[in-house]
Each structure stands twice: as structure tokens, then as C-alpha cells.
N, C-alpha and C. Protein backbone atom coordinates (compact mmCIF):
# COMPACT_ATOMS: atom_id res chain seq x y z
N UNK A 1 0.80 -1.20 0.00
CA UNK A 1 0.00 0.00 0.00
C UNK A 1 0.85 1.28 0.00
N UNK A 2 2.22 1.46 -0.88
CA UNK A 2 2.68 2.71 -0.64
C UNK A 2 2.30 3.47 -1.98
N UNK A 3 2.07 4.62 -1.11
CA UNK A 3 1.48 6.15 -2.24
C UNK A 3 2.39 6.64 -2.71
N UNK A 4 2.60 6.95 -4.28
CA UNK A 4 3.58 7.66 -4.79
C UNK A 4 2.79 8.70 -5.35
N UNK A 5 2.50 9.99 -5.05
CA UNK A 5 2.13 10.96 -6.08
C UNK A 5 2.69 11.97 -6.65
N UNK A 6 2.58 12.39 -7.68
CA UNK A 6 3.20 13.27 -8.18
C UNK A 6 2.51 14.40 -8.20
N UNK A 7 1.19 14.63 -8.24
CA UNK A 7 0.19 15.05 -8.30
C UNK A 7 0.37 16.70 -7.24
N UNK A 8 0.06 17.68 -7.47
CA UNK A 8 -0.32 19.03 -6.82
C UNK A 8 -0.93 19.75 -7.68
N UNK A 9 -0.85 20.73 -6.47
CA UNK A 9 -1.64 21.89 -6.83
C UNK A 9 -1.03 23.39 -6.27
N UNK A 10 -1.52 24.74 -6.81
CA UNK A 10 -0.79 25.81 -6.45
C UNK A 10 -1.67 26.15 -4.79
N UNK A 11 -0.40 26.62 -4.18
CA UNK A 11 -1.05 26.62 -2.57
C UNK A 11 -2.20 27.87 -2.18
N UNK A 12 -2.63 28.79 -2.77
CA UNK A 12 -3.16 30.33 -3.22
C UNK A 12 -4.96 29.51 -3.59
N UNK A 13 -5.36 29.74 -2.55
CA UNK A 13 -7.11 29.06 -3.06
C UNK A 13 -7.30 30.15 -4.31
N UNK A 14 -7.45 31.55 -4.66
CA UNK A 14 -7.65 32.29 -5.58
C UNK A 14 -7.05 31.21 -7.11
N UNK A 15 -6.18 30.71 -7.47
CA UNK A 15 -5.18 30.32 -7.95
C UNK A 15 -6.25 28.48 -8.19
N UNK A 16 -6.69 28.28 -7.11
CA UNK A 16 -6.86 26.70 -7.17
C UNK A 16 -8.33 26.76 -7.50
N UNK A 17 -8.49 27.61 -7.38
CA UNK A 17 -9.97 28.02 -8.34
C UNK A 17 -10.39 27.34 -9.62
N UNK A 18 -9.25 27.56 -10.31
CA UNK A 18 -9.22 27.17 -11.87
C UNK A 18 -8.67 25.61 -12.00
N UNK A 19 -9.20 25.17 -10.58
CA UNK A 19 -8.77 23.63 -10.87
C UNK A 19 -7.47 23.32 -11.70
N UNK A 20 -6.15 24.25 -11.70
CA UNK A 20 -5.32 23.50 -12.45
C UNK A 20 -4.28 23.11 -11.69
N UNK A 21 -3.84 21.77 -11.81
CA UNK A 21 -2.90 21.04 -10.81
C UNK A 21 -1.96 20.41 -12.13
N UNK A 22 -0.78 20.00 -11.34
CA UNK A 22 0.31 19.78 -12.87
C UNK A 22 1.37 19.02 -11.57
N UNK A 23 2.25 18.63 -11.95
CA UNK A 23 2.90 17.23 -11.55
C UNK A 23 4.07 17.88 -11.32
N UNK A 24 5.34 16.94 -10.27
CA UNK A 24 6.64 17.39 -10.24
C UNK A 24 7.39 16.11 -10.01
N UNK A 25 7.88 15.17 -10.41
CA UNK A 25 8.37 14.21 -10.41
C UNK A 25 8.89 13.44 -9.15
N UNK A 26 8.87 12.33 -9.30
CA UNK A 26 9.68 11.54 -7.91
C UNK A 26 10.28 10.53 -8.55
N UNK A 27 11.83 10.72 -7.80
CA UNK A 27 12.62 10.28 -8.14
C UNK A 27 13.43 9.33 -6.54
N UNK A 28 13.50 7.82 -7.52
CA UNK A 28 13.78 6.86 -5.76
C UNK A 28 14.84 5.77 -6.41
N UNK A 29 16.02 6.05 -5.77
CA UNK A 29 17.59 5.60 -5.95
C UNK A 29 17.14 4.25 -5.81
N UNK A 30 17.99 2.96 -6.90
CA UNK A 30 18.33 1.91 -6.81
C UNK A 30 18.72 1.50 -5.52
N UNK A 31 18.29 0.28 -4.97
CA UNK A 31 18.20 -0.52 -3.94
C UNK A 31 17.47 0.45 -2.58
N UNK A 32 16.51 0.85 -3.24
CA UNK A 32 16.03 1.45 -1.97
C UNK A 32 14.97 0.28 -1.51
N UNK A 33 14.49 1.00 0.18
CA UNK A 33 13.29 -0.28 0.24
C UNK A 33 12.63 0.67 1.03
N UNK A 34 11.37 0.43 0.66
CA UNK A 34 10.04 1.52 1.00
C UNK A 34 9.00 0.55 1.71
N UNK A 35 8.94 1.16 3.27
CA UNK A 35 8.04 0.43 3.73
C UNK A 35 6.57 0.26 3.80
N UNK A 36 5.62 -0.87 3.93
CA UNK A 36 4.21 -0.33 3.24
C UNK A 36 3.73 0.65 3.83
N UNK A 37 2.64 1.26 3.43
CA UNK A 37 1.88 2.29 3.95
C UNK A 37 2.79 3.88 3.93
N UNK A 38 4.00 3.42 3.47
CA UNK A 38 4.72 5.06 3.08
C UNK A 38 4.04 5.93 2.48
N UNK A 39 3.66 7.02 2.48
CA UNK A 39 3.66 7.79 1.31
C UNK A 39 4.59 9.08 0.85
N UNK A 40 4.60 8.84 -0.56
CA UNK A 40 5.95 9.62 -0.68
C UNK A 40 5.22 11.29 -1.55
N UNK A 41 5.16 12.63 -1.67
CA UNK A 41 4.99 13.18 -2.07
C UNK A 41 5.66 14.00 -3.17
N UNK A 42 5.27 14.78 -4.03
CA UNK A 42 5.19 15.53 -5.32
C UNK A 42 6.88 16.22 -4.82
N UNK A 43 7.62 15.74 -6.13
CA UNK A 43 9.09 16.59 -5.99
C UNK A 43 10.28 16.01 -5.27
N UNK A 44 9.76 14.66 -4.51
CA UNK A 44 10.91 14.07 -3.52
C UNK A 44 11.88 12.96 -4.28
N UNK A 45 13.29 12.95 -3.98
CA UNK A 45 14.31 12.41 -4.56
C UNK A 45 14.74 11.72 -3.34
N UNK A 46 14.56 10.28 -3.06
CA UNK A 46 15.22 9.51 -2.42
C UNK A 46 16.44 8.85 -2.46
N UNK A 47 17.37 9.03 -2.12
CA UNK A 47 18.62 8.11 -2.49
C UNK A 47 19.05 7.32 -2.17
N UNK A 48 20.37 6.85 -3.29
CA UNK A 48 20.14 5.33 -3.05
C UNK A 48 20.59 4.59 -1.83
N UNK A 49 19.97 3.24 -1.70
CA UNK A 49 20.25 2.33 -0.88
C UNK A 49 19.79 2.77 0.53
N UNK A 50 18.80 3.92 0.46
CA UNK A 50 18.12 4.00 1.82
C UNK A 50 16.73 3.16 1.93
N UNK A 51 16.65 3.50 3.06
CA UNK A 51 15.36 2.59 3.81
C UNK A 51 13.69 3.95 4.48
N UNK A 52 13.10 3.07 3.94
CA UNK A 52 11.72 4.48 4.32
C UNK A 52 11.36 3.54 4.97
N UNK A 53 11.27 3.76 6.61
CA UNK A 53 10.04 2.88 6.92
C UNK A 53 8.38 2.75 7.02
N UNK A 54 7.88 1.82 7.17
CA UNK A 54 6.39 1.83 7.37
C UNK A 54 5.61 3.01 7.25
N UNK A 55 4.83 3.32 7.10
CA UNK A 55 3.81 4.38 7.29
C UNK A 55 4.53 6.05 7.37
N UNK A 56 5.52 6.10 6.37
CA UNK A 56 6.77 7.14 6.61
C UNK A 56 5.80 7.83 6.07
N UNK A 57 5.97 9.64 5.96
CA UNK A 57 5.33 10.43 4.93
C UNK A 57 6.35 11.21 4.21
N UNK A 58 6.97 11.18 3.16
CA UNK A 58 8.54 11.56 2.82
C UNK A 58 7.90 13.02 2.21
N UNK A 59 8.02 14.15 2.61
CA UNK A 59 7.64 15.16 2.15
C UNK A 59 9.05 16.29 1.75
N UNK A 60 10.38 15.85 1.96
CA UNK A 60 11.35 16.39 1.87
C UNK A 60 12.79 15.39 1.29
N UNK A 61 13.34 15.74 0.51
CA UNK A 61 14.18 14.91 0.07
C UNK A 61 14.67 13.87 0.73
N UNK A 62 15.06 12.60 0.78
CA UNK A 62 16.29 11.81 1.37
C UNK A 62 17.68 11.33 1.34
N UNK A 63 18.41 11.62 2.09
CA UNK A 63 19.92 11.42 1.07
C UNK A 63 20.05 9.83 0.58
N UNK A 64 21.33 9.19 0.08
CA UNK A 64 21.49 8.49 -0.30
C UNK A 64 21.66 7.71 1.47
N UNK A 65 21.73 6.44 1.34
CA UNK A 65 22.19 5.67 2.69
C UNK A 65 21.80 5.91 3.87
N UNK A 66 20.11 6.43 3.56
CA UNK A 66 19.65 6.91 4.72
C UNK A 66 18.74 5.69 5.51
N UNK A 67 18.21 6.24 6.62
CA UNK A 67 17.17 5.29 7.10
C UNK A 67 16.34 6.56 7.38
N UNK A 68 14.83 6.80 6.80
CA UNK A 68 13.77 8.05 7.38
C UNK A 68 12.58 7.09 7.93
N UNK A 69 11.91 7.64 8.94
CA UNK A 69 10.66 7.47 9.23
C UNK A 69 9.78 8.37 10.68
N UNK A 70 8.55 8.24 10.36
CA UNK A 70 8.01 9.03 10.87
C UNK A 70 7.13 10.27 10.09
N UNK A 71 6.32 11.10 10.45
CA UNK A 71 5.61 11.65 9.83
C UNK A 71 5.04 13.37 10.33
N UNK A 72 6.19 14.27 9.57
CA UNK A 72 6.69 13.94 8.29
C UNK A 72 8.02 12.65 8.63
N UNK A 73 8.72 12.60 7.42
CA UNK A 73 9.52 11.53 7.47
C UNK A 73 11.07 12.43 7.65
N UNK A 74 11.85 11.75 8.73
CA UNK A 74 13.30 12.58 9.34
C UNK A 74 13.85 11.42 9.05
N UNK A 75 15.53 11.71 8.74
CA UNK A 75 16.38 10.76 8.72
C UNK A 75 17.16 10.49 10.09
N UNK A 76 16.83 9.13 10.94
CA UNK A 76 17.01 8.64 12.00
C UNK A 76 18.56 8.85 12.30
N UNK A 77 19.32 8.00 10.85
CA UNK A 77 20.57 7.65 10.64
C UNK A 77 20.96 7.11 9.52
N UNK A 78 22.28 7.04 8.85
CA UNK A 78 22.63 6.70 7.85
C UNK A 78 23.51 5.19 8.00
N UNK A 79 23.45 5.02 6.99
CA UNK A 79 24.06 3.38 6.73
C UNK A 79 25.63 3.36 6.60
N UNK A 80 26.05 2.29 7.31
CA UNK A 80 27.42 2.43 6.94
C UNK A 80 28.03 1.34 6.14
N UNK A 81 28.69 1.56 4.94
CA UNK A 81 29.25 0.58 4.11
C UNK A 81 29.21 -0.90 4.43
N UNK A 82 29.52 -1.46 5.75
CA UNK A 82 29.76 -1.90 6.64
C UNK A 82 28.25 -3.28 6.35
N UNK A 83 27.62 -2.12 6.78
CA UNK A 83 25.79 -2.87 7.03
C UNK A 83 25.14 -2.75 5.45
N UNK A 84 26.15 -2.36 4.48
CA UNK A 84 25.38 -3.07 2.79
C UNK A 84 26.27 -4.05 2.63
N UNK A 85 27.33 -4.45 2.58
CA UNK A 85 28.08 -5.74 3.00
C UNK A 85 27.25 -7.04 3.17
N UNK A 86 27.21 -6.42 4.64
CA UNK A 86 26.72 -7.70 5.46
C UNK A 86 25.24 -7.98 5.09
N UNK A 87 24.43 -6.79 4.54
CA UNK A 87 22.91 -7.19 4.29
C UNK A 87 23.25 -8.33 2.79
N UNK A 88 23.64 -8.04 1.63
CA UNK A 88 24.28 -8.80 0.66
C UNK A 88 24.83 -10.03 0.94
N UNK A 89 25.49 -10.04 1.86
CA UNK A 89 26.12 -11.92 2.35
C UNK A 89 24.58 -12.47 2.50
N UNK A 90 23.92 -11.77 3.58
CA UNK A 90 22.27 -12.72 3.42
C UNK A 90 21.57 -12.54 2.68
N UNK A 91 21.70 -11.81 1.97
CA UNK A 91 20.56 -12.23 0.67
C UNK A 91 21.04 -13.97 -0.23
């Protein structure tokens, strides 16, 4: 169940009047893993080999080798070379 939208609108009700809403891309780095119930919003660039957990709401970029969660979604801590290693031996 994770939400990816790209989807907005201009923040100015005068403006949202005219019903026009238009898109801003999301962009999510190789080997990432997104936990269910995330949702990720309009414009966010996740990087790679981080972790979103569960029910995250990513409303602001993520770096690469991160771990975010929570809502909005903060980066807890980052990964160390170390712990993509060792996740790879068990796969």
C-alpha cells in the first residue's frame, strides 16, 4: 500500500480556483526499500540504498544511505558501508 504521487496543486485558493494542478516528479535511488503504507509526495528524490520505513510520509528529500521514518519523514541515521556488505552476504 505505498502512495507515490506526483500530483499538486498551487497553494493560493484564488489560484486553485481554476482547478489546475500539474505534476513534479519523484525520483527513488536503486536498492532502496520503501516500507508499506509510506507515502511519498510531489518533488521528492530519495537516495540510493536507503530505507523508508512503514507508514513514513517523505515530504522532503532523502539522502542516499539513509534510514527516514516518521511523519513527516526525518532521517534517523545513515548506513554504513559496513551494514550493505553484510545485508548482501544474506541475501
Amino acid at each position: 500500500n505505498v502512495q507515490i504521487y506526483t500530483a499538486t496543486h498551487d497553494m493560493d485558493y484564488l489560484a486553485r480556483r481554476n482547478w489546475t494542478a500539474y505534476n513534479k516528479p519523484v525520483r527513488i535511488g536503486d536498492d532502496c526499500w520503501i516500507g508499506g503504507g509510506a507515502i511519498i509526495c510531489p518533488g521528492v528524490t530519495i537516495g540510493p540504498r536507503s530505507i523508508i520505513g512503514a507508514g513514513a510520509v517523505v515530504t522532503r528529500d532523502i539522502p542516499a544511505d539513509s534510514v527516514a521514518v516518521g511523519n513527516p519523514a526525518r532521517v534517523i541515521r545513515t548506513l554504513s558501508p559496513d551494514e550493505h556488505r553484510d545485508q548482501a552476504l544474506l541475501s
